[in-house]
Protein backbone atom coordinates (compact mmCIF):
# COMPACT_ATOMS: atom_id res chain seq x y z
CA UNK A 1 30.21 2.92 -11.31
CA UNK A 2 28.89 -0.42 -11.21
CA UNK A 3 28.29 -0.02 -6.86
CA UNK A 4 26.63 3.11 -7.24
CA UNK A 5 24.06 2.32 -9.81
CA UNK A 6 23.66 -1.07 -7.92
CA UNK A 7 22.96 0.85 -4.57
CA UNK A 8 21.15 3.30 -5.88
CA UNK A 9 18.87 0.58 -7.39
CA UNK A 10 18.40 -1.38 -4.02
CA UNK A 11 17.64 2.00 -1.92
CA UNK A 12 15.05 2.70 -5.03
CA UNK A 13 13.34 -0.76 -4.53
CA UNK A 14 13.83 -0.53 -0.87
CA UNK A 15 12.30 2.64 -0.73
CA UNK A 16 9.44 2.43 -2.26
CA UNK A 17 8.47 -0.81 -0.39
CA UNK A 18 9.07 0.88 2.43
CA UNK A 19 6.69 3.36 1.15
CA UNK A 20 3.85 1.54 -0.10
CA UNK A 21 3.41 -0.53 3.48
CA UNK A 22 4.18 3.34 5.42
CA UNK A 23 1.31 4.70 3.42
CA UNK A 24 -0.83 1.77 3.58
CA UNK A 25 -0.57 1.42 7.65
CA UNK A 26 -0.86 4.96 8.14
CA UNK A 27 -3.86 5.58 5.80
CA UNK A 28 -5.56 2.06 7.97
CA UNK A 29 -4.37 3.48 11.06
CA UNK A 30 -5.62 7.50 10.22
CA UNK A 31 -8.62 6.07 7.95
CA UNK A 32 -7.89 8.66 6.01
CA UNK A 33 -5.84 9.73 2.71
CA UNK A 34 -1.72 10.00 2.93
CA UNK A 35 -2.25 13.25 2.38
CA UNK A 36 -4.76 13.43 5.63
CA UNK A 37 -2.47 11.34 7.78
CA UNK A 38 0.59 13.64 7.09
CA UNK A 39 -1.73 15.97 7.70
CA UNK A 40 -2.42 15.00 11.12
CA UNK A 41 1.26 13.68 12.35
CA UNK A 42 2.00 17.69 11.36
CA UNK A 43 -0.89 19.08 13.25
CA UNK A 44 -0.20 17.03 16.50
CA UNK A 45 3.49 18.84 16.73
CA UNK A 46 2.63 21.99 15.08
CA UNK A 47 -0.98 23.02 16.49
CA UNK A 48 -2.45 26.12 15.10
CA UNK A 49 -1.65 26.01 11.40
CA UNK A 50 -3.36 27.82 8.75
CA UNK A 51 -4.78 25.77 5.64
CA UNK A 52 -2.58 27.40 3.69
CA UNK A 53 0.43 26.07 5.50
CA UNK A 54 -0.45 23.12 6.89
CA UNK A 55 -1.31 22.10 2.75
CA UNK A 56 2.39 23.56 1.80
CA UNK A 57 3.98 20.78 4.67
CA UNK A 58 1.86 17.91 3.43
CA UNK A 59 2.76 18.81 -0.19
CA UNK A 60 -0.86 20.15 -1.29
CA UNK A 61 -2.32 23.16 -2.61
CA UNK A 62 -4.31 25.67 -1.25
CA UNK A 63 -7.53 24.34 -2.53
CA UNK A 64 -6.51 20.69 -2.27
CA UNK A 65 -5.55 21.54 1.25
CA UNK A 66 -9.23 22.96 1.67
CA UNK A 67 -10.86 19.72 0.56
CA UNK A 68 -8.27 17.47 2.57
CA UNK A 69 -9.10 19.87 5.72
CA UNK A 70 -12.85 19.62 5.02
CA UNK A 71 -13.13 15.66 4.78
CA UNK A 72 -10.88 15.90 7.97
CA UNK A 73 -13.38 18.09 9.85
CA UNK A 74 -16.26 15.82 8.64
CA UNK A 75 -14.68 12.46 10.19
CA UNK A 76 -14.11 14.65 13.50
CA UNK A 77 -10.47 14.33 13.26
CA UNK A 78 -9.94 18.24 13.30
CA UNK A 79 -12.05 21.69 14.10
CA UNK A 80 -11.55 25.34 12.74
CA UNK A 81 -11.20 27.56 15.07
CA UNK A 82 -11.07 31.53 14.49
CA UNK A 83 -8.23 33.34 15.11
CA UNK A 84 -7.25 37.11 14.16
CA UNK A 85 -8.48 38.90 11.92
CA UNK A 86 -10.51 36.11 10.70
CA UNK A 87 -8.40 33.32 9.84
CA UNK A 88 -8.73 29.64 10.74
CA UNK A 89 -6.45 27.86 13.39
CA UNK A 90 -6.33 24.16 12.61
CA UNK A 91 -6.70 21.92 15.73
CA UNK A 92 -6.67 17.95 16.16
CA UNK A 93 -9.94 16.78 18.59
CA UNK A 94 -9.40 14.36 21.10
CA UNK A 95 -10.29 11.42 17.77
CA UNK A 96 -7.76 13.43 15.63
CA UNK A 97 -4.98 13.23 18.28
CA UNK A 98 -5.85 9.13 18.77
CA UNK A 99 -5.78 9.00 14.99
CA UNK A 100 -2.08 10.75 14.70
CA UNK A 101 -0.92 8.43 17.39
CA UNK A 102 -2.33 5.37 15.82
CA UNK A 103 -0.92 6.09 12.37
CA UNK A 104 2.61 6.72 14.11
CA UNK A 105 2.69 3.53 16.69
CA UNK A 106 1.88 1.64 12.65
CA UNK A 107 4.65 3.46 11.22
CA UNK A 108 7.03 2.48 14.15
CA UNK A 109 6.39 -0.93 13.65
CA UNK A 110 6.46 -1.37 10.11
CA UNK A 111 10.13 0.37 9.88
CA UNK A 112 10.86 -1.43 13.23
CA UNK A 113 10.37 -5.08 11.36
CA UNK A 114 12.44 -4.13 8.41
CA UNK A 115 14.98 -3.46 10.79
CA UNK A 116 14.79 -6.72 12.49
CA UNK A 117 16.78 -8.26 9.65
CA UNK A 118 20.23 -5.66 10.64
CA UNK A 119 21.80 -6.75 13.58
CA UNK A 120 22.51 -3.88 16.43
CA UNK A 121 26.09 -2.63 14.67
CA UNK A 122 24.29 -2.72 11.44
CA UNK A 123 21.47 -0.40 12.41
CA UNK A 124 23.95 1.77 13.73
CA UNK A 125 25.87 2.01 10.68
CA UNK A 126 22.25 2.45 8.89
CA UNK A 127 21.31 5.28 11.17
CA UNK A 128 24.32 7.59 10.34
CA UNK A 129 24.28 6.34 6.66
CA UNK A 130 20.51 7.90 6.47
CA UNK A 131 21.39 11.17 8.69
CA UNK A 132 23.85 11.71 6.03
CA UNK A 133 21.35 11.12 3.44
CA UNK A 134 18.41 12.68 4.49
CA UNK A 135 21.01 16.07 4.71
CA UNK A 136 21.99 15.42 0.93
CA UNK A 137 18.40 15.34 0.25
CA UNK A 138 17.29 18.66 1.60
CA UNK A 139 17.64 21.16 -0.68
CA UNK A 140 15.74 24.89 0.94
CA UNK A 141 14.07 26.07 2.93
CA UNK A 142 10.26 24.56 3.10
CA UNK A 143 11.56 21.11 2.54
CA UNK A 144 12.12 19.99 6.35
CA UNK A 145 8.33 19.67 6.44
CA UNK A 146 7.78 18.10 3.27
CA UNK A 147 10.29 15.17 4.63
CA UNK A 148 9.44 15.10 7.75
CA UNK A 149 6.04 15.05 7.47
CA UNK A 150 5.33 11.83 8.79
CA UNK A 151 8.20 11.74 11.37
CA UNK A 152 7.70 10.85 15.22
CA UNK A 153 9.49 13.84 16.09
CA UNK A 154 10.16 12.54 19.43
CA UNK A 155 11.65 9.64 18.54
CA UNK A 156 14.15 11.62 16.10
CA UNK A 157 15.23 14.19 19.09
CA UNK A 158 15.01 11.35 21.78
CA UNK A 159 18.23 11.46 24.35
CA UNK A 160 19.59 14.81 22.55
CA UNK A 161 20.01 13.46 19.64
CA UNK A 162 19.34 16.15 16.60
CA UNK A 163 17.04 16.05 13.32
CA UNK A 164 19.08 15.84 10.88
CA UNK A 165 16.74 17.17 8.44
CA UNK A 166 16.04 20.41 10.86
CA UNK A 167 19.68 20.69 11.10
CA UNK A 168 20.22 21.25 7.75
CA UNK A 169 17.06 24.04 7.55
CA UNK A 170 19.01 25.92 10.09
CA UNK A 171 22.29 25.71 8.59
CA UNK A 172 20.56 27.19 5.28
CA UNK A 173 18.81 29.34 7.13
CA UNK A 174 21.98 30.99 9.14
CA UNK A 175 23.90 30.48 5.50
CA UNK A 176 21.01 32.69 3.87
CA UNK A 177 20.88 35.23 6.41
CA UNK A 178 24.39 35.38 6.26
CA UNK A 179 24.81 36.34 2.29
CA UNK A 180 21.42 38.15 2.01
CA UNK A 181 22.28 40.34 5.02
């Protein structure tokens, strides 16, 4: 009991360490809000969003998605463009794109430091230890964007490998499918 509530501390304190420098690089890097640099590591995989769903991935709602999108398009990080039947297509500009790279090559080099301190076998060990976590954690559908949402996704996939977090949507989904007919 003792070892659990031990580790469970340490990943809590780790955690949110590693949380506090993430958000502070990425909101330097984005000069914008977390919420706006999630917001932009979504939009440069996942072109084309509504507001609607791009603020249910970042963990925002519908009108707090508006105002994020808003102060976005005012910096000239992203532009509205029409689509059918009148709604809006988000889209990244050129400065938007830079920004979502920025924020990323910040993030990679924050959570590559903390690694520094794990030798090779070590971060190996770490690596399947948080696959196996980051599985636990998701609990239905929806959440694979809220976690991931400020993922290099090519890093994750890089050399075959699979998301663990996207695995676990598509299990679910399948499973749902499955008992729901």
């Amino acid at each position: 009991m003792h070892a659990e509530l031990r580790a469970a501390n340490l990943l809590g304190a780790a955690s949110l360490t590693l949380s506090d420098v993430l958000v502070a690089g990425a909101t330097t890097a984005a000069g914008t809000s977390s919420s706006g640099a999630a917001a932009l590591v979504v939009l440069s995989t996942d072109a084309g969003l509504s507001v609607t769903e791009l603020g249910r991935r970042v963990g925002l709602s519908q009108s707090a998605a508006a105002r994020m999108v808003e102060g976005l398009e005012e910096k000239g990080l992203l532009r509205k463009e029409a689509s059918w039947r009148g709604w809006v297509r988000l889209q990244l500009t050129d400065l938007g794109a830079q920004a979502a790279r920025s924020l990323l090559a910040s993030r990679g080099d924050v959570l590559r430091q903390a690694l520094h301190h794990l030798d090779d076998r070590e971060q190996e060990q770490l690596g399947r230890l948080l696959e196996k976590l980051l599985t636990g954690l998701y609990r239905r559908p929806g959440d694979a964007e809220r976690i991931c949402r400020l993922c290099d996704r090519c890093v994750c996939v890089r050399g075959g490998a699979l998301c663990p977090v996207g695995r676990a949507d598509r299990d679910r989904r399948v499973s749902d499918e499955r008992d729901h007919g």
